[in-house]
C-alpha atoms as a PDB file:
ATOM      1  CA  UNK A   1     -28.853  19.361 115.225  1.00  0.00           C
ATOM      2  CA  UNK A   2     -26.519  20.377 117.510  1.00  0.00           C
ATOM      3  CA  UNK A   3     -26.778  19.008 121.273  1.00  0.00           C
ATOM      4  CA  UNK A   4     -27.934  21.352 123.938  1.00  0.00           C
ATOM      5  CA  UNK A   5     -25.224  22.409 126.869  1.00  0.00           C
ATOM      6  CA  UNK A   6     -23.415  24.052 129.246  1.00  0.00           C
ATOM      7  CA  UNK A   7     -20.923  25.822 126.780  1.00  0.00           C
ATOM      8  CA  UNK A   8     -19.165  28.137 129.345  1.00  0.00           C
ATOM      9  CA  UNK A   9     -15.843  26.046 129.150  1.00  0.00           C
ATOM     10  CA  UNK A  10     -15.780  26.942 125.592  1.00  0.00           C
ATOM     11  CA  UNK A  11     -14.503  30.560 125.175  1.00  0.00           C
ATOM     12  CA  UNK A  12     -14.974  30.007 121.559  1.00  0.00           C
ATOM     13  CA  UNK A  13     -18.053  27.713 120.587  1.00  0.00           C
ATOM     14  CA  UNK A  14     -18.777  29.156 117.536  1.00  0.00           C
ATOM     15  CA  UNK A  15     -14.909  28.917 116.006  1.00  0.00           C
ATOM     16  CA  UNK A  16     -14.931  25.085 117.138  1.00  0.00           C
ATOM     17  CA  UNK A  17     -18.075  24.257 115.556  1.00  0.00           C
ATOM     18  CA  UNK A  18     -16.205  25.715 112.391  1.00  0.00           C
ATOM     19  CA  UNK A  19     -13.217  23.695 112.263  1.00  0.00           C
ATOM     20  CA  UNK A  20     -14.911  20.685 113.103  1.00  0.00           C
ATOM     21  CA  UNK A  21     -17.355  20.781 110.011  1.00  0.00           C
ATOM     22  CA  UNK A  22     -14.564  22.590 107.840  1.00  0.00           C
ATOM     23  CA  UNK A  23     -12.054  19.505 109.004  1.00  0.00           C
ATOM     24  CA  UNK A  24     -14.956  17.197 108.386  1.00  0.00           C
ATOM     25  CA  UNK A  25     -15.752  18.406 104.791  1.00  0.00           C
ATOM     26  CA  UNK A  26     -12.202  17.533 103.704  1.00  0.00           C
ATOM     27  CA  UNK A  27     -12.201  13.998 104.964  1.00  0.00           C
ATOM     28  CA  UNK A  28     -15.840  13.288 103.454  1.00  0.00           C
ATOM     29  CA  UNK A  29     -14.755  14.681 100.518  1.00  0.00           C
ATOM     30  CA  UNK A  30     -11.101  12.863  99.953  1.00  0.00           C
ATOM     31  CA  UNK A  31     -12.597   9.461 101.693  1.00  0.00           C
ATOM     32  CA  UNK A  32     -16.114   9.388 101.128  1.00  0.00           C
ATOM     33  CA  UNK A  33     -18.608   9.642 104.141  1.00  0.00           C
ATOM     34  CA  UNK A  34     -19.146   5.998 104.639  1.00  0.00           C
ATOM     35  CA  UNK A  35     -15.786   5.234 105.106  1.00  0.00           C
ATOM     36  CA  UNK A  36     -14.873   8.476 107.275  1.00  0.00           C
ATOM     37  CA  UNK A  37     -15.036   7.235 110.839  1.00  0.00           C
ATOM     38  CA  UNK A  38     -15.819   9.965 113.961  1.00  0.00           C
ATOM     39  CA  UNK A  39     -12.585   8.586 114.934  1.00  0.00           C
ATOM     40  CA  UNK A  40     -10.753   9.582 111.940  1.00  0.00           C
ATOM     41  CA  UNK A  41     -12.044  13.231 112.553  1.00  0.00           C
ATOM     42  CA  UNK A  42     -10.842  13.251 116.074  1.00  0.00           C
ATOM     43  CA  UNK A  43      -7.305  12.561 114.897  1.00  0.00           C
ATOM     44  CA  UNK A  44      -7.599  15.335 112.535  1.00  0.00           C
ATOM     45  CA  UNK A  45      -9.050  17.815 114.873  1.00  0.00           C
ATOM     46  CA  UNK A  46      -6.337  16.966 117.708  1.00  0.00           C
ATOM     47  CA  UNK A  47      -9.704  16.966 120.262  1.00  0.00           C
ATOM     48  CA  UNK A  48     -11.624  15.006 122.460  1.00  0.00           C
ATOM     49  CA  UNK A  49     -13.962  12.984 121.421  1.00  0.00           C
ATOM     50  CA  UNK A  50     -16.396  14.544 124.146  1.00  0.00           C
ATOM     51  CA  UNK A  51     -15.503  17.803 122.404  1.00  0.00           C
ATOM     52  CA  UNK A  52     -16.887  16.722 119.086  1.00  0.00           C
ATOM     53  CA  UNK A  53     -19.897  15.293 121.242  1.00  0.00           C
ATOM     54  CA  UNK A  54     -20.327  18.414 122.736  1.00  0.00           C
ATOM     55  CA  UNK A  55     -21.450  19.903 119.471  1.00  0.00           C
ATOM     56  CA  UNK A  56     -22.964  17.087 117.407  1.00  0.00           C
ATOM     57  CA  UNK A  57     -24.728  14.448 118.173  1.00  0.00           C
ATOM     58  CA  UNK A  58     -23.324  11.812 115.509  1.00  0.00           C
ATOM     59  CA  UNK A  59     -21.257  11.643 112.735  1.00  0.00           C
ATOM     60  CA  UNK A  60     -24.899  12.307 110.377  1.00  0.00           C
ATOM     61  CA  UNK A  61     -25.255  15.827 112.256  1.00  0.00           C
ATOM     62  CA  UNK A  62     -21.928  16.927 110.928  1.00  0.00           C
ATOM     63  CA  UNK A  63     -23.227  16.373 107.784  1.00  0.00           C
ATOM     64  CA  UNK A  64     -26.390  17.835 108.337  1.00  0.00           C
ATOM     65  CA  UNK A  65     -25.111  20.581 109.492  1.00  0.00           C
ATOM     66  CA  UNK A  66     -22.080  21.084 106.493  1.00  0.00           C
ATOM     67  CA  UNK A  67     -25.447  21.077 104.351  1.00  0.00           C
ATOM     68  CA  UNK A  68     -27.400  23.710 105.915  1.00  0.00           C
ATOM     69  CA  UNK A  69     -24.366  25.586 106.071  1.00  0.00           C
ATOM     70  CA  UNK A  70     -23.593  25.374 102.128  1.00  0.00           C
ATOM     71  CA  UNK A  71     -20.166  24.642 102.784  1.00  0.00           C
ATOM     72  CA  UNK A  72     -20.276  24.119  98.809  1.00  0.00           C
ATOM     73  CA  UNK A  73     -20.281  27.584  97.556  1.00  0.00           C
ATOM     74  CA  UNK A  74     -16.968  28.623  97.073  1.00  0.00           C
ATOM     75  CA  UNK A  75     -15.834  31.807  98.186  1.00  0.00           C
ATOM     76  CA  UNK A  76     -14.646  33.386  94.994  1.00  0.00           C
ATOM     77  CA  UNK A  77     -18.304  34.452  94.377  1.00  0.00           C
ATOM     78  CA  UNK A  78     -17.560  37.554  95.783  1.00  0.00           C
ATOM     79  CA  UNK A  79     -14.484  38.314  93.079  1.00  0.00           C
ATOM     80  CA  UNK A  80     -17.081  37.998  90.765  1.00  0.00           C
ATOM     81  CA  UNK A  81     -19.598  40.341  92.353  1.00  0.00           C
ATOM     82  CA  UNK A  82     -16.646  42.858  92.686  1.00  0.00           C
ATOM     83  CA  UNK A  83     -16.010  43.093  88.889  1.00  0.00           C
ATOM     84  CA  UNK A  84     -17.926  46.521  88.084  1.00  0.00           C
ATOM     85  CA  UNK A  85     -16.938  46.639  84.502  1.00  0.00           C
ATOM     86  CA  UNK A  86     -19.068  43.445  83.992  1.00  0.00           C
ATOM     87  CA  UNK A  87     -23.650  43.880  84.295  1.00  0.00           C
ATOM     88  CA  UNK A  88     -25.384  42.157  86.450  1.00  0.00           C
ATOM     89  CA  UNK A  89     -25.962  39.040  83.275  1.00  0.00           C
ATOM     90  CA  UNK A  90     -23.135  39.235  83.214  1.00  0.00           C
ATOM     91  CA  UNK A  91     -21.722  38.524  86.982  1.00  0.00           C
ATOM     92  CA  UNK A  92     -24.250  35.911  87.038  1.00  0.00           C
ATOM     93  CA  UNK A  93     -22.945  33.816  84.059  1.00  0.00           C
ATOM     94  CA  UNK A  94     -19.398  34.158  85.585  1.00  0.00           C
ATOM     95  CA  UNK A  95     -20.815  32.741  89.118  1.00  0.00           C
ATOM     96  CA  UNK A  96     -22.517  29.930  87.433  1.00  0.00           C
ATOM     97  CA  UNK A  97     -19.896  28.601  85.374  1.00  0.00           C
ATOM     98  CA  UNK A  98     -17.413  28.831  88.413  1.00  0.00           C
ATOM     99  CA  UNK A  99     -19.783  27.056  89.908  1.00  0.00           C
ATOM    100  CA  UNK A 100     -20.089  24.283  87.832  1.00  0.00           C
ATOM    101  CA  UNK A 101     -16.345  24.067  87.123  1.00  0.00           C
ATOM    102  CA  UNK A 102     -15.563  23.732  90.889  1.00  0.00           C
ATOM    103  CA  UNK A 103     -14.022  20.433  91.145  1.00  0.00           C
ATOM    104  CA  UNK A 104     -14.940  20.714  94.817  1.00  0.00           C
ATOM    105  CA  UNK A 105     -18.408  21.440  94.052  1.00  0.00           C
ATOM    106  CA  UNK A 106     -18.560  18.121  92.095  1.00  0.00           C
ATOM    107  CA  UNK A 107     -16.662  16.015  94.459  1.00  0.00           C
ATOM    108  CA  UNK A 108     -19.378  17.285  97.349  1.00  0.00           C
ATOM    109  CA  UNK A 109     -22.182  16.337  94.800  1.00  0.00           C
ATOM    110  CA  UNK A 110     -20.688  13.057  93.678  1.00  0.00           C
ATOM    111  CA  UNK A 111     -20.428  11.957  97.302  1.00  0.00           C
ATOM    112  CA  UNK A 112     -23.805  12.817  98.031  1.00  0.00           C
ATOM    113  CA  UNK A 113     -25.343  10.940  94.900  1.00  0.00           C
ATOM    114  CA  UNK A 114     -25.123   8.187  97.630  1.00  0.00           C
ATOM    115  CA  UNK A 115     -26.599   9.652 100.518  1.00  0.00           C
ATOM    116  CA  UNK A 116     -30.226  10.407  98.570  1.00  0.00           C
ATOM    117  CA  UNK A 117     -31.900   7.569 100.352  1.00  0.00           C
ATOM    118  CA  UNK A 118     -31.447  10.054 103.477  1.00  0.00           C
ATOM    119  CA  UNK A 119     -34.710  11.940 102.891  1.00  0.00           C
ATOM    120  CA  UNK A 120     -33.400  14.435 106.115  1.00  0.00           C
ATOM    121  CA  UNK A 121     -30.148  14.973 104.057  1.00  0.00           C
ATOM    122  CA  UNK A 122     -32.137  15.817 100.602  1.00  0.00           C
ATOM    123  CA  UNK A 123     -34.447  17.920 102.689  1.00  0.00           C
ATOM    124  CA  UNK A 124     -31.434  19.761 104.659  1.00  0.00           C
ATOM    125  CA  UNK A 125     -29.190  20.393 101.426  1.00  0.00           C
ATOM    126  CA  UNK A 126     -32.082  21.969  99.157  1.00  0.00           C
ATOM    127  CA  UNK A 127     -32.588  24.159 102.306  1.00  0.00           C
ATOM    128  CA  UNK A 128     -29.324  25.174 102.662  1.00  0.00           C
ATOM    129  CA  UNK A 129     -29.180  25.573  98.942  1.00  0.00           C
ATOM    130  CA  UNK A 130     -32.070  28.066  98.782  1.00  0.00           C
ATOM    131  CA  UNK A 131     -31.359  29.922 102.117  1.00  0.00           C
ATOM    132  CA  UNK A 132     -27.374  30.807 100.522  1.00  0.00           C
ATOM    133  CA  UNK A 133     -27.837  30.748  97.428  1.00  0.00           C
ATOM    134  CA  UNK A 134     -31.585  32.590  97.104  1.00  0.00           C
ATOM    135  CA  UNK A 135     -29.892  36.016  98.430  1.00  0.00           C
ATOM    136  CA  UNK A 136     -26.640  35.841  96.257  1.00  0.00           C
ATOM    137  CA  UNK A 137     -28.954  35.081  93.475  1.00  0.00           C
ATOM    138  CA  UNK A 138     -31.757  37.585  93.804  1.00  0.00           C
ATOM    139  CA  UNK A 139     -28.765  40.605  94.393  1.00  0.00           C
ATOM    140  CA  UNK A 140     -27.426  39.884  90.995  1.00  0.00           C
ATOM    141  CA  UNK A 141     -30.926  40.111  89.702  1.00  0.00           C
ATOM    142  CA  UNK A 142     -31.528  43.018  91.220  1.00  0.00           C
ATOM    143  CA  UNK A 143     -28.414  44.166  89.658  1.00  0.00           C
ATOM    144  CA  UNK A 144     -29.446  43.052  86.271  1.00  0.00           C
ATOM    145  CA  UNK A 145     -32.292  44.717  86.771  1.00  0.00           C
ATOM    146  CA  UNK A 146     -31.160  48.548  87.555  1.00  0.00           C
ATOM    147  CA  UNK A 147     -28.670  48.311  84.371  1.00  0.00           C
ATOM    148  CA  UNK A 148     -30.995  46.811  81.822  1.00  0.00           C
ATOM    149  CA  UNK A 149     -29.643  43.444  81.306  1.00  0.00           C
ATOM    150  CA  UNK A 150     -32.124  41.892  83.085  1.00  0.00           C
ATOM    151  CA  UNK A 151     -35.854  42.237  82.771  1.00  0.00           C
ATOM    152  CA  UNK A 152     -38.299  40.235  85.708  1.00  0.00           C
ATOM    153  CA  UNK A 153     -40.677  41.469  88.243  1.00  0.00           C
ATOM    154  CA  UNK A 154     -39.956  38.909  91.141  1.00  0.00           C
ATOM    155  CA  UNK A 155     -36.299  38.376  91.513  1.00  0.00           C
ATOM    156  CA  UNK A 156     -36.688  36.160  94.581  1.00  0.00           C
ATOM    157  CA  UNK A 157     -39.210  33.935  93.082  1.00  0.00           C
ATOM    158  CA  UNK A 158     -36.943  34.016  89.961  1.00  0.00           C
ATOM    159  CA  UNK A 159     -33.874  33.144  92.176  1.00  0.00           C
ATOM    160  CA  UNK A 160     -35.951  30.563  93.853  1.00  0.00           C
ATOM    161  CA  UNK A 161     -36.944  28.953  90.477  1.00  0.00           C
ATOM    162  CA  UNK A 162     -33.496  28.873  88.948  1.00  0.00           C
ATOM    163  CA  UNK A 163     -32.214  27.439  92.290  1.00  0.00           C
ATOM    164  CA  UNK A 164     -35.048  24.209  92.419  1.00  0.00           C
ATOM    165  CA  UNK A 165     -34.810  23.998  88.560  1.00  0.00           C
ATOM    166  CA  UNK A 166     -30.723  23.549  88.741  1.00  0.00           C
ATOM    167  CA  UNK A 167     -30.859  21.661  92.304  1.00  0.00           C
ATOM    168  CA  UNK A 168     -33.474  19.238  91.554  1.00  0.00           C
ATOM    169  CA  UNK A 169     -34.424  18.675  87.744  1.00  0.00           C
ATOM    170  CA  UNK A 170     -31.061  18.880  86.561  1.00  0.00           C
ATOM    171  CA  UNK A 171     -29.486  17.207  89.796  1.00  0.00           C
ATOM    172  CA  UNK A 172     -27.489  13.765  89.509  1.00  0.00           C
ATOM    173  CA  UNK A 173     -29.127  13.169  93.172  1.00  0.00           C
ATOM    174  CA  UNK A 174     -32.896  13.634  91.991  1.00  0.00           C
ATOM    175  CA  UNK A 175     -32.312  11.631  88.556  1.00  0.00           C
ATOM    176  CA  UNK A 176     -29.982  10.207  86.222  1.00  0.00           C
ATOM    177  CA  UNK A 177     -30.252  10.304  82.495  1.00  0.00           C
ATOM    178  CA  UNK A 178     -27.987   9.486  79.235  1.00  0.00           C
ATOM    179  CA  UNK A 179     -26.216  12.566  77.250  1.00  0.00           C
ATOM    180  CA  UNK A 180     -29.053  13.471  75.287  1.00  0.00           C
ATOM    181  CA  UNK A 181     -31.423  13.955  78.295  1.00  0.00           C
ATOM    182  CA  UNK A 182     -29.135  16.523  80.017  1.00  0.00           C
ATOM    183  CA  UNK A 183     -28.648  18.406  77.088  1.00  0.00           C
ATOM    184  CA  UNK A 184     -32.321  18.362  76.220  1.00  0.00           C
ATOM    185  CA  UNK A 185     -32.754  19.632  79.608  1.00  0.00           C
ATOM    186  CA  UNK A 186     -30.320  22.607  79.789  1.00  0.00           C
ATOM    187  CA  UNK A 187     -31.723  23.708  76.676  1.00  0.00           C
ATOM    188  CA  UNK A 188     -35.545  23.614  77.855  1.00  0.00           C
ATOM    189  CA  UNK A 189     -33.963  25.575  81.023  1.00  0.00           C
ATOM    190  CA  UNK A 190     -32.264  28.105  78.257  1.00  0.00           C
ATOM    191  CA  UNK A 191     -35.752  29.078  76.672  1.00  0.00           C
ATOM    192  CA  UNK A 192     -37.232  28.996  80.106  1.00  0.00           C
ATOM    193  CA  UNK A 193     -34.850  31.465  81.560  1.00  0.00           C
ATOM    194  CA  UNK A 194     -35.520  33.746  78.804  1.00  0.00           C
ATOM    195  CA  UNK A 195     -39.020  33.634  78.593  1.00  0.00           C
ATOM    196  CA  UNK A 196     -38.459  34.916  82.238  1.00  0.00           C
ATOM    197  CA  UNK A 197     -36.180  37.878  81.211  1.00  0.00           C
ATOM    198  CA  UNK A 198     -32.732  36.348  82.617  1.00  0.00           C
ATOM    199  CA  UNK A 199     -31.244  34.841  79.506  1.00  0.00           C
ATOM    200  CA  UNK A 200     -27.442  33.708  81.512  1.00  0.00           C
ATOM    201  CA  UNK A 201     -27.303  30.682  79.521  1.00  0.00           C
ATOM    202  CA  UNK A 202     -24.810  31.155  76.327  1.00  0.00           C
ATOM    203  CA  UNK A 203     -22.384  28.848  75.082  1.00  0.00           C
ATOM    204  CA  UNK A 204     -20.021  29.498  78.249  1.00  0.00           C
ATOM    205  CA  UNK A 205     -22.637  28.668  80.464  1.00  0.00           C
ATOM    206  CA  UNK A 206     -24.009  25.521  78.589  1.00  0.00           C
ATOM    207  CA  UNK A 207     -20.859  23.766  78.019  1.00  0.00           C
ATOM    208  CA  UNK A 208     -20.103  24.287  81.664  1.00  0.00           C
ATOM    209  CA  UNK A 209     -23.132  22.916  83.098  1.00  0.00           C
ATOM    210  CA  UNK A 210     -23.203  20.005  80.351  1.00  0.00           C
ATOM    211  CA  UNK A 211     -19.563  18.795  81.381  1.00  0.00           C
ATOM    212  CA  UNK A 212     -20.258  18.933  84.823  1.00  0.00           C
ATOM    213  CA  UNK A 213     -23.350  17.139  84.690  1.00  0.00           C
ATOM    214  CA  UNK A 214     -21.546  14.726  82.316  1.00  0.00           C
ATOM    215  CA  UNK A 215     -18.870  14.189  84.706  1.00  0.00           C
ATOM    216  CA  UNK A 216     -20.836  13.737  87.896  1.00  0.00           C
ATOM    217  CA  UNK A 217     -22.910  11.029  86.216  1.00  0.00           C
ATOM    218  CA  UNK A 218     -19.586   9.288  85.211  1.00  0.00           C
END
């Protein structure tokens, strides 16, 4: 992904390589990727355009590389994992339905509803998706399971399950479907997840999932 080099000029690769995927992000997500230019980046960034270059091979790398990353998780996960009054079901039904009311989260996944003829970008994304969100996931679970409100052997099978269930059965990128067939779905996930002992979807949860899924196929 990123090009090889000499990267002795650069006292600070690793910061760089941050603000140009963070600046990136923004402009993908408030123009769209096909109309955000490398060009339009460079202005942003106030560099070179050998400096971008340096890094990433293209303006598809960037993206790529915001994908492995997982550059749409929002950070206020942690608040949630910091509430100790709350079990581990619990945490985990707060996480998902901030995850699924991010509007940023659904601006990311409404832009890339057009970039699933990319099979590298599908393939990239669920990667990312399991390899940041598996951990975060399984913890919870893990959780769960030391305080009773969770009962499962495997919690990073389980994690992994949840994650591929949410990321591609449910996904607007994968399929689309009318009203009935997302709800139909989120309730077949429902007596799935508590056949498996982690029973985080209630009401909260459902409508949450059900209006973002709603709104992304808009």
């Amino acid at each position: 992904m990123y090009k090889g080099g000499n990267m002795a000029r650069n006292k600070y690769p690793e910061k760089t390589i941050e603000q140009i995927l963070s600046i990136s992000y923004r402009l993908f997500l408030e123009k769209g990727y096909e109309q955000t230019t490398i060009q339009d980046i460079i202005n942003e960034l106030g560099m070179s355009k050998g400096a971008i270059y340096h890094h990433f091979k293209s303006k598809e790398d960037i993206l790529l590389a915001i994908g492995d990353k997982g550059f749409y998780y929002p950070n206020s996960i942690e608040k949630f994992k910091n509430l100790n009054h709350l079990n581990g079901l619990q945490k985990l039904k707060k996480i998902i339905c901030s995850e699924f009311e991010n509007l940023e989260k659904q601006q990311f996944d409404k832009m890339a509803i057009s970039l699933t003829e990319n099979p590298k970008f599908v393939s990239i994304l669920l990667n990312g998706t399991l390899k940041h969100g598996v951990p975060i996931l399984q913890e919870l679970i893990e959780e769960g399971k030391k305080d009773g409100s969770i009962s499962i052997a495997d919690s990073k099978s389980a994690s992994e399950v949840i994650l591929l269930l949410n990321n591609v059965w449910l996904s607007p990128m994968i399929g689309q479907g009318n009203e009935t067939d997302l709800e139909r779905k989120i309730l077949y996930l429902k007596e799935l997840t508590e056949l498996m002992g982690i029973p985080f979807i209630d009401e909260d949860v459902f409508n949450a999932m059900n209006n973002y899924l709603k709104n992304i196929f808009k």
